[in-house]
N, C-alpha and C. Protein backbone atom coordinates (compact mmCIF):
# COMPACT_ATOMS: atom_id res chain seq x y z
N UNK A 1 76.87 -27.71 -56.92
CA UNK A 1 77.89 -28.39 -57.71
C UNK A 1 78.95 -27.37 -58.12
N UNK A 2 80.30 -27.79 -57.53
CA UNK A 2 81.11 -26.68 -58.69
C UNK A 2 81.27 -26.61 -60.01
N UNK A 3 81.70 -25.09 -60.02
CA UNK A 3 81.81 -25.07 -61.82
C UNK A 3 83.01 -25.59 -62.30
N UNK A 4 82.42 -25.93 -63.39
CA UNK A 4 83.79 -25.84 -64.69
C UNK A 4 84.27 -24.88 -65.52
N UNK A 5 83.31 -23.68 -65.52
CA UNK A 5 83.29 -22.51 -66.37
C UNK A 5 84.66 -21.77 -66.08
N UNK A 6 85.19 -21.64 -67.46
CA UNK A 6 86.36 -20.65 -67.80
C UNK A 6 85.82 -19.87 -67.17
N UNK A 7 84.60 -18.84 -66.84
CA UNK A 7 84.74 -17.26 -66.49
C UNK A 7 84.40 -17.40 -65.42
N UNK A 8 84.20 -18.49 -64.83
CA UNK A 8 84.24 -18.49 -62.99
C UNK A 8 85.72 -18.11 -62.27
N UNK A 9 86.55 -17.96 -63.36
CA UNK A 9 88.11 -18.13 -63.09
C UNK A 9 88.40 -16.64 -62.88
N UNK A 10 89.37 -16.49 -61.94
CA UNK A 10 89.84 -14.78 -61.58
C UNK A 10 90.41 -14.31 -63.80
N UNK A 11 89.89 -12.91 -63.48
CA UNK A 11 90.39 -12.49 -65.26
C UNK A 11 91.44 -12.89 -65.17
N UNK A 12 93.01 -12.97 -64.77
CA UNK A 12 94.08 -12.85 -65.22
C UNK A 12 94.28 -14.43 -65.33
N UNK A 13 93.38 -15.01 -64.99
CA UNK A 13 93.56 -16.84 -65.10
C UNK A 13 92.87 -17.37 -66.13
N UNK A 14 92.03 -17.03 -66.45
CA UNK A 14 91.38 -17.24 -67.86
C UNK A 14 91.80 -17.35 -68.69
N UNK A 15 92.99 -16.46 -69.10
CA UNK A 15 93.59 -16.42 -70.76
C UNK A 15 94.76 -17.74 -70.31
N UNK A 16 95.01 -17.82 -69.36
CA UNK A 16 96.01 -18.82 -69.04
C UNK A 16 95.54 -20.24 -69.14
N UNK A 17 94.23 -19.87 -68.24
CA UNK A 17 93.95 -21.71 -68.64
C UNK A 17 93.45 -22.28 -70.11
N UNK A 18 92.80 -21.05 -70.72
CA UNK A 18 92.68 -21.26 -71.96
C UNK A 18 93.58 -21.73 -73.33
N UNK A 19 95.53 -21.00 -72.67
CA UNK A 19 96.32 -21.33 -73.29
C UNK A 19 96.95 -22.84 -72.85
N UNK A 20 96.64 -22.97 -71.45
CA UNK A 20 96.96 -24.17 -71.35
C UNK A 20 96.17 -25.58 -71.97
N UNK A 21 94.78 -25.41 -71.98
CA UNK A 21 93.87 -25.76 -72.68
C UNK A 21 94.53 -26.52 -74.73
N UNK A 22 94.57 -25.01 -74.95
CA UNK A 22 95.20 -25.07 -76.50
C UNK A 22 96.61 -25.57 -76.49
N UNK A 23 97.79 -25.83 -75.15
CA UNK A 23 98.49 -25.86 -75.59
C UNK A 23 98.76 -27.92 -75.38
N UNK A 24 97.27 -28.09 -74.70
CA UNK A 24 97.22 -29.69 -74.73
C UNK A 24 96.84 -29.97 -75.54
N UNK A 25 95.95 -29.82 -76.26
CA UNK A 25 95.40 -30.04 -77.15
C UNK A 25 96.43 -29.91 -78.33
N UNK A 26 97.10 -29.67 -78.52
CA UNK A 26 98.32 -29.10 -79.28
C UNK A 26 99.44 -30.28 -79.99
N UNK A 27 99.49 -31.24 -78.75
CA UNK A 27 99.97 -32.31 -78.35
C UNK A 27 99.58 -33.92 -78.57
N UNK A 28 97.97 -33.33 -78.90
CA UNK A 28 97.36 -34.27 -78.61
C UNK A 28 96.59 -35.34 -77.34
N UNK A 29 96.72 -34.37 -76.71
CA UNK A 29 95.91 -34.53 -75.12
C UNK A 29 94.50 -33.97 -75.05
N UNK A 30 93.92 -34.66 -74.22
CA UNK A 30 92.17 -34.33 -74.44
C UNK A 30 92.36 -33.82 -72.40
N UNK A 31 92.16 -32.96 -72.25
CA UNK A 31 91.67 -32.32 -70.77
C UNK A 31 90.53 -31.72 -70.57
N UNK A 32 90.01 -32.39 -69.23
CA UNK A 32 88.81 -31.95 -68.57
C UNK A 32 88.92 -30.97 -67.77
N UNK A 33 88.36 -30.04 -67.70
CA UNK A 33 88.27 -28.69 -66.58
C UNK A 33 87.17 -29.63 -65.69
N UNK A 34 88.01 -30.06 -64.09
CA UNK A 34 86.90 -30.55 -63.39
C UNK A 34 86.47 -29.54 -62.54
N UNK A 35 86.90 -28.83 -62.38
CA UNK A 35 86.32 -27.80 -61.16
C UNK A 35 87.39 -26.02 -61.58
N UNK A 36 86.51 -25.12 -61.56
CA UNK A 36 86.89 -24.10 -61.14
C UNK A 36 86.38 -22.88 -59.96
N UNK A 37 85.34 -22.67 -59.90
CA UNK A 37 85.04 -22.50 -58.58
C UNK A 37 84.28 -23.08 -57.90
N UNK A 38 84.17 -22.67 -56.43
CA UNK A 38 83.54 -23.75 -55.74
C UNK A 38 83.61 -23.25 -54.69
N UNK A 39 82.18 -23.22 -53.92
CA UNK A 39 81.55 -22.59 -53.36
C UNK A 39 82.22 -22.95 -51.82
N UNK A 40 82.24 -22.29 -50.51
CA UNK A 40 82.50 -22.42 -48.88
C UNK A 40 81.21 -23.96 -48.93
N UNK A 41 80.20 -23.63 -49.10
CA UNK A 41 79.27 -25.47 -48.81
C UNK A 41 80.02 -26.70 -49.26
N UNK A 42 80.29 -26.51 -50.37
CA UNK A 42 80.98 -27.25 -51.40
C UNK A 42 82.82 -27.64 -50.72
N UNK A 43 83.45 -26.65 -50.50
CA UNK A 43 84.61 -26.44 -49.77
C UNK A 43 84.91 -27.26 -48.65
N UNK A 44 83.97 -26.81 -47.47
CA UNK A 44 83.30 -28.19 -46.40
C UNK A 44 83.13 -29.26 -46.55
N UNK A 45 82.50 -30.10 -47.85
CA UNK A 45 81.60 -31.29 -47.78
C UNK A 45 83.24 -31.71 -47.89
N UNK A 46 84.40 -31.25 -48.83
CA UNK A 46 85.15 -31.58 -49.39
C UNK A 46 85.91 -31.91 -48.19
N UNK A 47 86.48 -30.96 -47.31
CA UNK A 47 87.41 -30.90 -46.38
C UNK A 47 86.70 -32.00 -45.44
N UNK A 48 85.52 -32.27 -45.32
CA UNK A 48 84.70 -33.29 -44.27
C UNK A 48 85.00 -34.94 -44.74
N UNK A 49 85.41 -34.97 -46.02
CA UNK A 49 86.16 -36.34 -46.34
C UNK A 49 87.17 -36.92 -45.88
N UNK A 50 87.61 -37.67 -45.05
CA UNK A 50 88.58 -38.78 -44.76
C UNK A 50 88.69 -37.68 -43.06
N UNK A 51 87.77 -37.30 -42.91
CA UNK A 51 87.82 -36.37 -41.55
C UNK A 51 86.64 -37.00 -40.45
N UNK A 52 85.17 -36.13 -40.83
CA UNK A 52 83.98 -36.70 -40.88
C UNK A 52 83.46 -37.29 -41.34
N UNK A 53 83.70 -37.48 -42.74
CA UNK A 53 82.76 -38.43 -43.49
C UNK A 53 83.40 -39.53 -44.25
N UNK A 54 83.16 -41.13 -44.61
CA UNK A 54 84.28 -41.65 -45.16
C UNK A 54 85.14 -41.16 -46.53
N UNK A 55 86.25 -42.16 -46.21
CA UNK A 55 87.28 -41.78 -47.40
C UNK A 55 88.70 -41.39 -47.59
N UNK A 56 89.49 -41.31 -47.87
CA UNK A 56 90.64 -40.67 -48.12
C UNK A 56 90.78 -38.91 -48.26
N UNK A 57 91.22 -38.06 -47.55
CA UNK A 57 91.19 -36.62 -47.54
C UNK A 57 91.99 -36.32 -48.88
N UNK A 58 90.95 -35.38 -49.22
CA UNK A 58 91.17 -34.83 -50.86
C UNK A 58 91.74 -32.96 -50.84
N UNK A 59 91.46 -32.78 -49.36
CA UNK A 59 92.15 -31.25 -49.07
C UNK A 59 92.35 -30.68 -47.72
N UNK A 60 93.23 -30.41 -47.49
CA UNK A 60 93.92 -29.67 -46.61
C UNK A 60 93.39 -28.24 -46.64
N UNK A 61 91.99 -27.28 -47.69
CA UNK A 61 91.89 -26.43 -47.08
C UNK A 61 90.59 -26.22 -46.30
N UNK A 62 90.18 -25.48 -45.76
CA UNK A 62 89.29 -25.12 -45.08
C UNK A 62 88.46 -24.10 -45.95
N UNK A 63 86.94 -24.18 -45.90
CA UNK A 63 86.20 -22.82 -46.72
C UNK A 63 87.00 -21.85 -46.18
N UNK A 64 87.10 -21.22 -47.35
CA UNK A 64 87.89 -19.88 -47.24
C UNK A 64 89.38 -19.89 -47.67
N UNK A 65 89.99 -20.97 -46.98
CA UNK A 65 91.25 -21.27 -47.61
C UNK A 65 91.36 -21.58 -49.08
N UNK A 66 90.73 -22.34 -49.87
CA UNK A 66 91.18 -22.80 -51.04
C UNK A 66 90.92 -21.66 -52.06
N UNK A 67 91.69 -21.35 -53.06
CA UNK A 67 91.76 -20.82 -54.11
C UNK A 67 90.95 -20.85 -55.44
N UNK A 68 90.30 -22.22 -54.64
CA UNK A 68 88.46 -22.15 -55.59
C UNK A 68 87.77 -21.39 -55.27
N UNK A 69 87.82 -20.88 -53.68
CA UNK A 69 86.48 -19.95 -53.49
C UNK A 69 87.24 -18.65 -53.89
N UNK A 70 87.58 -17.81 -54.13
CA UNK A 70 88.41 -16.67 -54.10
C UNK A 70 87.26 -15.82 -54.87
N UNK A 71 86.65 -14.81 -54.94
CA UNK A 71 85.42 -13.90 -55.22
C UNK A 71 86.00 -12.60 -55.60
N UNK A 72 85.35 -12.02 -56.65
CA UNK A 72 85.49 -10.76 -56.73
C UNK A 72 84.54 -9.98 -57.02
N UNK A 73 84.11 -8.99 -55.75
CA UNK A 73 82.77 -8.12 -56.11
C UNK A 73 81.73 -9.34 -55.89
N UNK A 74 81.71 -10.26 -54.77
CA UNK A 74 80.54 -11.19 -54.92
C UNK A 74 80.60 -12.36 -55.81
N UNK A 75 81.06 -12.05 -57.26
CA UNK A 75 81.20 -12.94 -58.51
C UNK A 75 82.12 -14.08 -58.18
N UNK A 76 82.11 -15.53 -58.39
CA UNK A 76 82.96 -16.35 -58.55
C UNK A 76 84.27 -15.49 -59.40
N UNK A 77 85.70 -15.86 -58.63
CA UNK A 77 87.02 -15.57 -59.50
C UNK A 77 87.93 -16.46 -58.66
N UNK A 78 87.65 -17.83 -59.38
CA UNK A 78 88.67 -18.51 -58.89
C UNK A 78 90.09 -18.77 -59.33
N UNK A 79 91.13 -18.72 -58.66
CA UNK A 79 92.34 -18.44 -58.27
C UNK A 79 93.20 -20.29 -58.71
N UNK A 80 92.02 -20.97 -58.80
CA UNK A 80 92.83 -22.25 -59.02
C UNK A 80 91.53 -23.36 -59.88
N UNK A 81 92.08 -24.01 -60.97
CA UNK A 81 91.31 -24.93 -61.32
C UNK A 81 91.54 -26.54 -61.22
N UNK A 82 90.93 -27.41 -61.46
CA UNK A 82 91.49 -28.56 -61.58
C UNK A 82 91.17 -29.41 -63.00
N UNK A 83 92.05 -30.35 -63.18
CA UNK A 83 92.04 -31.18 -64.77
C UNK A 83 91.96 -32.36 -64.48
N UNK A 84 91.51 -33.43 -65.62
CA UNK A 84 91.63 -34.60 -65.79
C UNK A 84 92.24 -35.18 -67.36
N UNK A 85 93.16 -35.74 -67.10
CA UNK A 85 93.57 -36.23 -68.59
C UNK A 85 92.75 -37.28 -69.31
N UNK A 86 92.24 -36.96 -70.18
CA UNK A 86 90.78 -38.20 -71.08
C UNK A 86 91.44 -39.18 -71.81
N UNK A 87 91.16 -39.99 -72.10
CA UNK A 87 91.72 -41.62 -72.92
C UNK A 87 90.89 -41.81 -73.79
N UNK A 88 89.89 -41.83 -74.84
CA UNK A 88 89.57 -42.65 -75.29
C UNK A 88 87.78 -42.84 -74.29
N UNK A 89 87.73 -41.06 -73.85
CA UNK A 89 86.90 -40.82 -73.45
C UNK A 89 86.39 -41.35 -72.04
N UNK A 90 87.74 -41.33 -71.38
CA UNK A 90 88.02 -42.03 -70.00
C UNK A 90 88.82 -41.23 -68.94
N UNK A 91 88.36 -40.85 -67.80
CA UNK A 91 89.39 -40.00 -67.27
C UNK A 91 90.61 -41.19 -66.63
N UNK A 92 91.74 -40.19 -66.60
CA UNK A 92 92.95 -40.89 -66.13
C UNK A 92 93.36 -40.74 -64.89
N UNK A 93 92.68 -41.34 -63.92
CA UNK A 93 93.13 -40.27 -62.25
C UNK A 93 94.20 -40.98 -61.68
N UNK A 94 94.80 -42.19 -62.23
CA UNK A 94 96.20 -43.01 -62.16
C UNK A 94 97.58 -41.73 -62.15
N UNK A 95 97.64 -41.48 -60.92
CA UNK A 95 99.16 -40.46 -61.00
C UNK A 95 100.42 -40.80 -61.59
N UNK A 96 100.51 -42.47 -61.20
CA UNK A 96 101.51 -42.68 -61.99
C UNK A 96 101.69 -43.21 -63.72
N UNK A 97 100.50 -42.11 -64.50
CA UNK A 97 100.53 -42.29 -65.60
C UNK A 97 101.67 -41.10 -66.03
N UNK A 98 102.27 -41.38 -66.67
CA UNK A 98 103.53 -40.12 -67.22
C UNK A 98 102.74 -39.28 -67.95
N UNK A 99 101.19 -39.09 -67.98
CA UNK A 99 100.79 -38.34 -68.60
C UNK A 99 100.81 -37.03 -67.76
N UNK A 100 100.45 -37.34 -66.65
CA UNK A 100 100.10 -36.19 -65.47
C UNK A 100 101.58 -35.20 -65.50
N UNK A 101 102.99 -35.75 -65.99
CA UNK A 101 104.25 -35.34 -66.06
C UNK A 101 103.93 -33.97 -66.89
N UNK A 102 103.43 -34.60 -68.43
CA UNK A 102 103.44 -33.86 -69.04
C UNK A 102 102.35 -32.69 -68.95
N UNK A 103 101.13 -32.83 -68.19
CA UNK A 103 99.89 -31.70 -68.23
C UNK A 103 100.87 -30.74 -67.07
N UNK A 104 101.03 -31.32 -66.08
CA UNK A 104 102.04 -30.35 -65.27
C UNK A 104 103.13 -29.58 -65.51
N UNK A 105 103.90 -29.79 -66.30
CA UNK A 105 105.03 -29.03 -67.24
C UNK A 105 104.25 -28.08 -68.26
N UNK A 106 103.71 -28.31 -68.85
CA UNK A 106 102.45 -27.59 -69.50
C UNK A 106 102.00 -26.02 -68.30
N UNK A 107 101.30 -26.81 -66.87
CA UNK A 107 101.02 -25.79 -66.73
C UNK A 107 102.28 -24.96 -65.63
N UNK A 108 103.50 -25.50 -65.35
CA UNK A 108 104.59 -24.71 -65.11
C UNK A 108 104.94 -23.78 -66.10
N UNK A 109 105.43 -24.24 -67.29
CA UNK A 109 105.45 -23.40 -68.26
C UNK A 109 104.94 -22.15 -68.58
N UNK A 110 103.83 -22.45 -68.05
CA UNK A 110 103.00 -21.22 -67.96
C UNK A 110 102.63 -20.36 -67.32
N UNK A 111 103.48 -20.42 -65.76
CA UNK A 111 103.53 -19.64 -64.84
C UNK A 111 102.93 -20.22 -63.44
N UNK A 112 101.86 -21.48 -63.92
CA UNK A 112 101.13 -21.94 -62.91
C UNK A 112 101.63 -22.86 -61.95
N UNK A 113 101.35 -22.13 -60.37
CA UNK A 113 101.46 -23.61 -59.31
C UNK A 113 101.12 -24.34 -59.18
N UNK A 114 101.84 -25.87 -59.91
CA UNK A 114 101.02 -27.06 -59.78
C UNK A 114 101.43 -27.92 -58.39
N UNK A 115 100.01 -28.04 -58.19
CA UNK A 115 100.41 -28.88 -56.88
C UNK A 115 100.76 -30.51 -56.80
N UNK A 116 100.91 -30.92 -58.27
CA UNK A 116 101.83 -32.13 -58.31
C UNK A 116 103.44 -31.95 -57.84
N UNK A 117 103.81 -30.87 -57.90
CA UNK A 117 105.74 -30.49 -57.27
C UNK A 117 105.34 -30.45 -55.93
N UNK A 118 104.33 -30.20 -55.29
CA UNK A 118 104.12 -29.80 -53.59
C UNK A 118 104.25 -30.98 -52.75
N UNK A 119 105.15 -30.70 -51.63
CA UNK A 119 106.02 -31.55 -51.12
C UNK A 119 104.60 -32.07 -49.62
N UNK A 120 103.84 -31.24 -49.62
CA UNK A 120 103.18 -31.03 -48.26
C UNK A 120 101.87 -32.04 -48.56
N UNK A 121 100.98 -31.65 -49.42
CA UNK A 121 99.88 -32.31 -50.26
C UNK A 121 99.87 -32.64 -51.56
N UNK A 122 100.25 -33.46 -52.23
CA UNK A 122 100.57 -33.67 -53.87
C UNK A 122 99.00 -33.86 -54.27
N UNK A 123 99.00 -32.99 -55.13
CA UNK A 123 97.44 -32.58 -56.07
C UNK A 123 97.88 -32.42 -57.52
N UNK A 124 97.69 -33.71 -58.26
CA UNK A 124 97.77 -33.84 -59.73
C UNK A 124 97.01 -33.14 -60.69
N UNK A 125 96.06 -33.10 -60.11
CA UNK A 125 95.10 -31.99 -60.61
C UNK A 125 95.34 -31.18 -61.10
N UNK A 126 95.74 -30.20 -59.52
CA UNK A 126 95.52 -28.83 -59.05
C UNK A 126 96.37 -27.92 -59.91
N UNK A 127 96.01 -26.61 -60.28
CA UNK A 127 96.91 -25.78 -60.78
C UNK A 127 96.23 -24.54 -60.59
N UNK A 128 97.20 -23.42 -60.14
CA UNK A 128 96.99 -22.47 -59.02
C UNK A 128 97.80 -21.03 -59.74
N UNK A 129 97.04 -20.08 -59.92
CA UNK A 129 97.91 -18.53 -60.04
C UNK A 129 98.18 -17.69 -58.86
N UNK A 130 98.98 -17.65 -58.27
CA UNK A 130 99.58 -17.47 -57.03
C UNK A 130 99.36 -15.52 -57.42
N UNK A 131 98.25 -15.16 -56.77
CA UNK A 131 98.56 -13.78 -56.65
C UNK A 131 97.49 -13.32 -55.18
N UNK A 132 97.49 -12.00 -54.97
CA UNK A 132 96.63 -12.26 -53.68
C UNK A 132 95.45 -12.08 -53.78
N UNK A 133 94.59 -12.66 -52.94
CA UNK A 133 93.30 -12.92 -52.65
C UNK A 133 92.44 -11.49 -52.79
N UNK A 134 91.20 -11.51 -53.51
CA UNK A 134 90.53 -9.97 -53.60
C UNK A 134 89.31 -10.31 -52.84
């Protein structure tokens, strides 16, 4: 199962998602950390959706490609996490809620690549610290 754990996250992403974290909450937004790292098995089953196995395709990367698996020294340090906006103790996975507007500006603000602006694969989720791979 992937993690949700803040310290599965590369160090220099941690204090970030943490501020992004506080700075929803801030607002009055409740966010879920659904995934931060996540394993090449895990990576596969994912990429094997709307491919091999049924469903709608949820990623374009390949183990190895995504910025969940990204490792340092062996240790999980993932490079990208994903969110869910909560309701009333409900996740919101409706994109066209104007909420997703605002968690994404949130994490631009903060330096992070959200892959809701990405013209290629739009990932509401996704939010990414663009530095290179260790």
């Amino acid at each position: 199962m992937a993690s949700r754990k803040i310290n599965d996250l590369h160090p220099d992403l941690q204090p970030i998602a943490l501020k992004f974290l506080e700075r929803c909450n801030s607002i009055g937004l409740d966010i879920l950390i659904t995934c931060t790292f996540r394993s090449w098995i895990e990576q596969e089953k994912l990429y094997s959706i709307g491919r091999t196995l049924p469903g709608k395709k949820v990623t374009n990367a390949r183990p190895g490609q995504s910025k969940h698996n990204n490792m340092i020294d062996g240790r999980p340090a993932s490079l990208a996490f994903d969110v869910v906006p909560m309701k009333s103790g409900k996740p919101i996975w409706n994109d066209r809620d104007p909420i997703w507007g605002i968690i994404g500006e949130i994490g631009v603000e903060l330096g992070l690549d959200w892959a809701g602006r990405w013209k290629s694969f739009v990932e509401y989720p996704h939010f990414q610290l663009n530095i290179p791979t260790t």
